[in-house]
C-alpha atoms as a PDB file:
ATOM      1  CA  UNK A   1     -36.814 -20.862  -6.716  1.00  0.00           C
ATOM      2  CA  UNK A   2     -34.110 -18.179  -7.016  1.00  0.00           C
ATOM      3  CA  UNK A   3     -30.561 -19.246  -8.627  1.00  0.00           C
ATOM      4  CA  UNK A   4     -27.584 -18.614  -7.184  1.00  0.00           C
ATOM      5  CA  UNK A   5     -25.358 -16.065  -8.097  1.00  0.00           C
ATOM      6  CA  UNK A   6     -22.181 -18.514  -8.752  1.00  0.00           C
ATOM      7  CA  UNK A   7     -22.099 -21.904 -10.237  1.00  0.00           C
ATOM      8  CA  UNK A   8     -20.435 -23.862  -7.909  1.00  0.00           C
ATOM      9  CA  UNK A   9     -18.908 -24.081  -4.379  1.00  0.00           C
ATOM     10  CA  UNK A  10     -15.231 -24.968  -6.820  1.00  0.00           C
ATOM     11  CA  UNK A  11     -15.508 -21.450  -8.485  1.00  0.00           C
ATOM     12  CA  UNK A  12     -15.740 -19.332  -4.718  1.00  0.00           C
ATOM     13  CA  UNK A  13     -12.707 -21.870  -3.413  1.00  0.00           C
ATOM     14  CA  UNK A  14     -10.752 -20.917  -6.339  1.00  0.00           C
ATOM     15  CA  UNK A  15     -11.348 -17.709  -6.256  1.00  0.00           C
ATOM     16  CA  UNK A  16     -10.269 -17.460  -2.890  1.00  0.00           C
ATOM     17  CA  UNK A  17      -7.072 -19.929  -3.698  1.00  0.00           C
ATOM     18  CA  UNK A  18      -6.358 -17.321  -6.491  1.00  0.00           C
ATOM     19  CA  UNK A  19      -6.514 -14.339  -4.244  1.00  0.00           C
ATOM     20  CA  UNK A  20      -4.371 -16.111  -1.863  1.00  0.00           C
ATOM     21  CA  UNK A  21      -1.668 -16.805  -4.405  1.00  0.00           C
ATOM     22  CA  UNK A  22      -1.848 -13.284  -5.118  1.00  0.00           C
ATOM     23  CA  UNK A  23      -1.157 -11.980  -1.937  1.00  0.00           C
ATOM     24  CA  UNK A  24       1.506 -14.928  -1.491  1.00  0.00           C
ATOM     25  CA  UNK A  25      -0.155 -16.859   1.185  1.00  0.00           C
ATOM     26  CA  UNK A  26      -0.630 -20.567   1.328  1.00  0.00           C
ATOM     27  CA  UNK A  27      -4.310 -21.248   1.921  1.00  0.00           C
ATOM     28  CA  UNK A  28      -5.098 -24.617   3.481  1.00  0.00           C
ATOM     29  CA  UNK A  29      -8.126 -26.639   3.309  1.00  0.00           C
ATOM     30  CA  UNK A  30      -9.698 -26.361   6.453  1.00  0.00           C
ATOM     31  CA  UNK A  31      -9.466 -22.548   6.366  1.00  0.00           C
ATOM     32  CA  UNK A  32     -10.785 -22.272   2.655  1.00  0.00           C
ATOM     33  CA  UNK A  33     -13.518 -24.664   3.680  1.00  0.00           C
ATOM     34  CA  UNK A  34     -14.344 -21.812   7.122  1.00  0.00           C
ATOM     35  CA  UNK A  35     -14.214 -19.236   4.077  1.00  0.00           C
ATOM     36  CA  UNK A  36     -16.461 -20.716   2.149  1.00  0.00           C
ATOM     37  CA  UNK A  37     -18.704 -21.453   4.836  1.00  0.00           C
ATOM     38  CA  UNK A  38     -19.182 -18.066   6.066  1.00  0.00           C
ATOM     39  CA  UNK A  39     -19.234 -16.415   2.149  1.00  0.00           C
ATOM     40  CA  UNK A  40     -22.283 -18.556   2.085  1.00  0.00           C
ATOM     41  CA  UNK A  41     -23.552 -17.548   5.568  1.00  0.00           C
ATOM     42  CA  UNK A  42     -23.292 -13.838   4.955  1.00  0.00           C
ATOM     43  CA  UNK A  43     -24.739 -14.286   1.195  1.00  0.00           C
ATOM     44  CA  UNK A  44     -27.647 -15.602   2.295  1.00  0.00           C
ATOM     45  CA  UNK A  45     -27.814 -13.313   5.131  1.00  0.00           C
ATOM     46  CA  UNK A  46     -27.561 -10.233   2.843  1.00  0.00           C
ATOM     47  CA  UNK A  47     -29.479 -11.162   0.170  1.00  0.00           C
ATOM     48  CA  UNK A  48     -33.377 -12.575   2.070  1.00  0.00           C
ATOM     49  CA  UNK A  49     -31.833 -16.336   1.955  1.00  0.00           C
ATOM     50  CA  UNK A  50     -30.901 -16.680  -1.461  1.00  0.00           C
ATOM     51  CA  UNK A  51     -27.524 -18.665  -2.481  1.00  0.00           C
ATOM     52  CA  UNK A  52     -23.786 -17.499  -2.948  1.00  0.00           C
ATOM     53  CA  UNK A  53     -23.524 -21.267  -4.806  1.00  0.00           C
ATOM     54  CA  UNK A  54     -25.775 -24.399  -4.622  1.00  0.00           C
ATOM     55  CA  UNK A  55     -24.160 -26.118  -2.054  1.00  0.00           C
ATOM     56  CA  UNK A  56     -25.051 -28.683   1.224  1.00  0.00           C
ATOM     57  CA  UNK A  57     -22.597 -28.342   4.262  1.00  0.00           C
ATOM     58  CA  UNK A  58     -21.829 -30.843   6.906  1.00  0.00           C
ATOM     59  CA  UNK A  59     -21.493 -30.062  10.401  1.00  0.00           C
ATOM     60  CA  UNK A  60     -18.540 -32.199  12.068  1.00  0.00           C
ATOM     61  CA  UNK A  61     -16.105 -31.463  14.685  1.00  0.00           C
ATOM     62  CA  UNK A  62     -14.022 -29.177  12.547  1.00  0.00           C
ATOM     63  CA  UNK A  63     -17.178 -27.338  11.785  1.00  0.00           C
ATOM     64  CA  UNK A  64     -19.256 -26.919   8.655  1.00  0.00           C
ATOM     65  CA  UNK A  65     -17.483 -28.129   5.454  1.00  0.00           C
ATOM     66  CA  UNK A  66     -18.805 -28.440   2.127  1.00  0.00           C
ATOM     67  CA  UNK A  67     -18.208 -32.383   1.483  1.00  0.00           C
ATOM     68  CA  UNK A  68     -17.727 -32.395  -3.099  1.00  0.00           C
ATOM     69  CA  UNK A  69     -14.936 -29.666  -2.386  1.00  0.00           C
ATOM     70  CA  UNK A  70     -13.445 -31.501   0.505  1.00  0.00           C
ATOM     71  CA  UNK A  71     -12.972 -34.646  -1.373  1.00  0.00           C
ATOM     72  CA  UNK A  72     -11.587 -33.064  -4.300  1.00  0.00           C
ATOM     73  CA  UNK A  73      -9.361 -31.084  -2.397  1.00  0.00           C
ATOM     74  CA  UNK A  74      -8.380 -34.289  -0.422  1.00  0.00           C
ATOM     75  CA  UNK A  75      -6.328 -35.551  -3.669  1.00  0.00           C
ATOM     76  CA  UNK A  76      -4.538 -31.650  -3.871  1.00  0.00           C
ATOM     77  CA  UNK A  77      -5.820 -28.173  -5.923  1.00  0.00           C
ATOM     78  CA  UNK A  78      -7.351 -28.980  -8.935  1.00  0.00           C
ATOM     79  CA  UNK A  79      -6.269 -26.889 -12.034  1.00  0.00           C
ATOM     80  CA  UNK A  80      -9.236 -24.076 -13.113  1.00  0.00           C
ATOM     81  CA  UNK A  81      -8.842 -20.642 -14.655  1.00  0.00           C
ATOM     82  CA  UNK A  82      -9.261 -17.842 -12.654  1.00  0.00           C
ATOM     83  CA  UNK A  83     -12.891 -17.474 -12.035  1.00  0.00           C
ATOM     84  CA  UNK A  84     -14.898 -14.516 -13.652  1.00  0.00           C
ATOM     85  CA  UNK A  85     -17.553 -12.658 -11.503  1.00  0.00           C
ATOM     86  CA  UNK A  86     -19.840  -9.609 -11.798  1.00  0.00           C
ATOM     87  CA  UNK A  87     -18.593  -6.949  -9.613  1.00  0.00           C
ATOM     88  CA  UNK A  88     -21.006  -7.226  -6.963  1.00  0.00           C
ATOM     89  CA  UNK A  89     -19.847 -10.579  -6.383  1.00  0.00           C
ATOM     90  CA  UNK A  90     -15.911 -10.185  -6.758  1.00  0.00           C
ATOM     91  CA  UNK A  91     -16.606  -6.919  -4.424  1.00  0.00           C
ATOM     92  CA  UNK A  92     -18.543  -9.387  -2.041  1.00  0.00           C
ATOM     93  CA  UNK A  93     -16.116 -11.764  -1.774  1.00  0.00           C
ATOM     94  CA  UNK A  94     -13.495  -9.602  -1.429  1.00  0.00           C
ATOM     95  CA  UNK A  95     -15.011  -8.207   1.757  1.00  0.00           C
ATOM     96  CA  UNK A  96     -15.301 -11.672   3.164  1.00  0.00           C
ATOM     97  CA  UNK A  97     -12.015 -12.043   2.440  1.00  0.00           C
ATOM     98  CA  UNK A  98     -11.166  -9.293   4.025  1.00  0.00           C
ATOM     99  CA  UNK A  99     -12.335  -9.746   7.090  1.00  0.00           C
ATOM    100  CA  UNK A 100     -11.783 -13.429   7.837  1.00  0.00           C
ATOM    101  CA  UNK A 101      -8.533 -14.501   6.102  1.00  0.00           C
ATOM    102  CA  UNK A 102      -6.377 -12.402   8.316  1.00  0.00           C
ATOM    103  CA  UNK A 103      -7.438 -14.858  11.255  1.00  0.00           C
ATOM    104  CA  UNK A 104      -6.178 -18.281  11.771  1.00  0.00           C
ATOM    105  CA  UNK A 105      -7.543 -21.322  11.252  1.00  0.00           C
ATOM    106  CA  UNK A 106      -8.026 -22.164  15.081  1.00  0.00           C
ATOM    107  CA  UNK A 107      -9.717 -18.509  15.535  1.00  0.00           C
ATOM    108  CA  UNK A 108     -11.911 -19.244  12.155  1.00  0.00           C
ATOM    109  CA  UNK A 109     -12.809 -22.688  14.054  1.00  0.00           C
ATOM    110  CA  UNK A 110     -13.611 -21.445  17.256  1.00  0.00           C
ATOM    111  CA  UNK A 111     -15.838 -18.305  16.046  1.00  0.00           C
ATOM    112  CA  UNK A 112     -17.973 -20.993  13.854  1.00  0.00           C
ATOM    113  CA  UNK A 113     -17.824 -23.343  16.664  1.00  0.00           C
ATOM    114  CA  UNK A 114     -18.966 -21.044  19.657  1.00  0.00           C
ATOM    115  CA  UNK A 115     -22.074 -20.059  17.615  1.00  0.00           C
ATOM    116  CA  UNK A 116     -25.748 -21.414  18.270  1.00  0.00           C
ATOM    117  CA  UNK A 117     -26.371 -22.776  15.082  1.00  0.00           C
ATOM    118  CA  UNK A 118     -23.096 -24.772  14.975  1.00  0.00           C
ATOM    119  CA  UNK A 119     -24.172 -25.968  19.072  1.00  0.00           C
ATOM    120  CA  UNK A 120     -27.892 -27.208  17.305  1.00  0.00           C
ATOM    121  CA  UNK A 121     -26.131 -29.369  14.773  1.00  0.00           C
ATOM    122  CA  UNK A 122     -22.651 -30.778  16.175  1.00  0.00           C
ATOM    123  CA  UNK A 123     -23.986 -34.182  17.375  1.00  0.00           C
ATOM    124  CA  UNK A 124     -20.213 -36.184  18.572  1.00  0.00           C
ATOM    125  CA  UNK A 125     -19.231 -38.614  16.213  1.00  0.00           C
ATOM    126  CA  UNK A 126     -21.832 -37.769  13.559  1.00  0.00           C
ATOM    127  CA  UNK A 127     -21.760 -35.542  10.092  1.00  0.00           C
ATOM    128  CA  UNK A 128     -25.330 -34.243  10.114  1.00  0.00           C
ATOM    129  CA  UNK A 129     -26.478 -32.305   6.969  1.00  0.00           C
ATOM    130  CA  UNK A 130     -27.447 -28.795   7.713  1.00  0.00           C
ATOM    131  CA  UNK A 131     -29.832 -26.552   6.205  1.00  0.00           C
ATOM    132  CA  UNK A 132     -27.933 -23.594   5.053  1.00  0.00           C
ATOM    133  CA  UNK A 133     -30.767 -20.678   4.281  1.00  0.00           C
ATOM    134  CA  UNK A 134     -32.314 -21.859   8.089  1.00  0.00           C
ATOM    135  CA  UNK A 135     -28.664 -21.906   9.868  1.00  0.00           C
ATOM    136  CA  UNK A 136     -28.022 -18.852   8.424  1.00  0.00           C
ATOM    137  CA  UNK A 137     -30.344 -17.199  10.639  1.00  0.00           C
ATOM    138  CA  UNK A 138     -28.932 -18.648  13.635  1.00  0.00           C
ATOM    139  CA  UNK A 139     -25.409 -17.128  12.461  1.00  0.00           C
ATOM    140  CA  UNK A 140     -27.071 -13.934  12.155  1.00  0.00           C
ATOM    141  CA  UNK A 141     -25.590 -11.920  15.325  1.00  0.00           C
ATOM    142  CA  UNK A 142     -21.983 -13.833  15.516  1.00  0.00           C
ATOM    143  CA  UNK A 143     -21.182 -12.560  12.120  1.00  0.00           C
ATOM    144  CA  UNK A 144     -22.660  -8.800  13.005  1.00  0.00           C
ATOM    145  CA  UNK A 145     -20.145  -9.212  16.001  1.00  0.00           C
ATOM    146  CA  UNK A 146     -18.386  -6.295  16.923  1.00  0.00           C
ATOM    147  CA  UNK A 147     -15.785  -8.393  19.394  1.00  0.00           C
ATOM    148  CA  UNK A 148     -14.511 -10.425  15.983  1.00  0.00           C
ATOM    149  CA  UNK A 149     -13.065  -8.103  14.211  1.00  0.00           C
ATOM    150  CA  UNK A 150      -9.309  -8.687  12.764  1.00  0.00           C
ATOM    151  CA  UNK A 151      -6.866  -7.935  15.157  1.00  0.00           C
ATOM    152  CA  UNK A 152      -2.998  -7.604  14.745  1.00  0.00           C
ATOM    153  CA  UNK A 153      -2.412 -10.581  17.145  1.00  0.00           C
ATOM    154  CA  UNK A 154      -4.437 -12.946  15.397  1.00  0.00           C
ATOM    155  CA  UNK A 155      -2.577 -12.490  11.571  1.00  0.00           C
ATOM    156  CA  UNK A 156      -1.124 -15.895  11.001  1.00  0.00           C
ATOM    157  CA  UNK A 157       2.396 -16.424   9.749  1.00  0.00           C
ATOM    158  CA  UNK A 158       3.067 -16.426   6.005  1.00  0.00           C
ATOM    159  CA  UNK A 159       3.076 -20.156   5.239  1.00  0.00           C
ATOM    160  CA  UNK A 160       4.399 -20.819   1.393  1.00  0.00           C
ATOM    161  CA  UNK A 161       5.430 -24.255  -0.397  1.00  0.00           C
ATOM    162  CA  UNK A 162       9.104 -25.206  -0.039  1.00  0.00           C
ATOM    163  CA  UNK A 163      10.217 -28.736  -2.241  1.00  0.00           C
ATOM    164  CA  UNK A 164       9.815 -30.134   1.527  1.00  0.00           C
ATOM    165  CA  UNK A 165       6.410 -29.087   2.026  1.00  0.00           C
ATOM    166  CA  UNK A 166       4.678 -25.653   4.073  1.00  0.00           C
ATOM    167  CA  UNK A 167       7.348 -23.814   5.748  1.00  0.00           C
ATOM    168  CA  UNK A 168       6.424 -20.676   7.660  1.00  0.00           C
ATOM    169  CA  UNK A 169       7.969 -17.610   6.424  1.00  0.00           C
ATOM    170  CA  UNK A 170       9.240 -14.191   7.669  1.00  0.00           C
ATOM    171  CA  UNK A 171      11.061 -11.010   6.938  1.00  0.00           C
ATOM    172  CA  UNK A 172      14.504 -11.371   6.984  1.00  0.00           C
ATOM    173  CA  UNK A 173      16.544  -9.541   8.969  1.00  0.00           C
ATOM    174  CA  UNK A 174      20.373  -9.748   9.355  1.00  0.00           C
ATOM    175  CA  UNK A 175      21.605  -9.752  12.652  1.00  0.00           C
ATOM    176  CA  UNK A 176      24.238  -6.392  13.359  1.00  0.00           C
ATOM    177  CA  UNK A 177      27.787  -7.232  13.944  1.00  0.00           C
ATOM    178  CA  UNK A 178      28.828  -4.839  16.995  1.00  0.00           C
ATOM    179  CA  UNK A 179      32.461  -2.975  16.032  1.00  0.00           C
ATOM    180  CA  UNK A 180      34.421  -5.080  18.823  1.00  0.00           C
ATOM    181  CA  UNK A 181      34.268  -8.160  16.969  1.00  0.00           C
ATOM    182  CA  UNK A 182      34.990  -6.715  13.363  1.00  0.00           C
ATOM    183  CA  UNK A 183      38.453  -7.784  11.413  1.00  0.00           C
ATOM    184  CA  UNK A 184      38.951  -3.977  11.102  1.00  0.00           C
ATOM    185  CA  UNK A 185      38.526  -3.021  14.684  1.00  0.00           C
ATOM    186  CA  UNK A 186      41.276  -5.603  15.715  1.00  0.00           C
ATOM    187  CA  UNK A 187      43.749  -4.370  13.179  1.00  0.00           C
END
């Protein structure tokens, strides 16, 4: 049986927390969770079934989500060091990156959720295990997509942590004062 490349589903998630720190972006569950989900889909895709991390996915009505990393990330981020890959892998991730972390979590959502392989498993009301080297196969021409490709329209705001929680940022700009309103101009 071949091994996977990483550890652990916890050492992709925080690499992809890290990156997103990096790049000062808050990076919420559910959207590391659609990361994670298709690193492993394209992994396995890329490389005759084999494993990006040993991991078993759950298909519910937000989509596929690892369950051990949702629960942990339930009770907030834990604290790890920044992970240490081979460059294949960091390169590899990177691209997955990339491509899907530009989009927002609703657009992540309804790619994963308007493929077959999500349509076979989503049963209302139920978390059914999936088979990730079979549904990877069934992923196979959504991810080689041409039509989802990053767009400018779907970037999502900048979201960082204020002491009152995510606030969505932007670039300031001051507004221009016109000249007939100006203390000068009335002198």
């Amino acid at each position: 049986m071949p091994t996977p490349a990483i550890n652990s589903a916890f050492d992709a998630a925080n690499w992809f927390l890290k990156k997103s720190e990096s790049e000062g972006f808050y990076l919420e569950p559910e959207k590391l969770q659609h990361l994670i989900f298709l690193a492993q889909m394209h992994y396995s895709l890329l490389n005759d079934g084999n494993y990006l991390f040993p991991s078993l996915f759950i298909c519910d009505h937000s989509g596929f989500v690892e369950p051990t990393l949702q629960k942990a990330l339930s009770f907030g981020r834990p604290l790890m060091e920044i992970p240490e890959f081979s460059e294949p892998i960091n390169n590899f991730l990177d691209l997955i990156w990339q491509k899907y972390s530009p989009l927002s979590i609703k657009a992540l959502a309804d790619f994963i959720k308007k493929t077959s392989g999500y349509t076979k498993h989503y049963q209302s009301g139920r978390r059914n295990i999936v088979d990730v080297s079979n549904i990877a196969f069934e992923f196979k021409d959504n991810l080689r997509n041409e039509s989802f490709n990053q767009s400018k329209g779907n970037a999502p705001k900048k979201i960082l942590i204020s002491q009152n929680g995510p606030v969505v940022v932007s670039q300031w700009s001051p507004r221009k004062l016109s000249l007939k309103n100006s203390k000068k101009t009335k002198e």
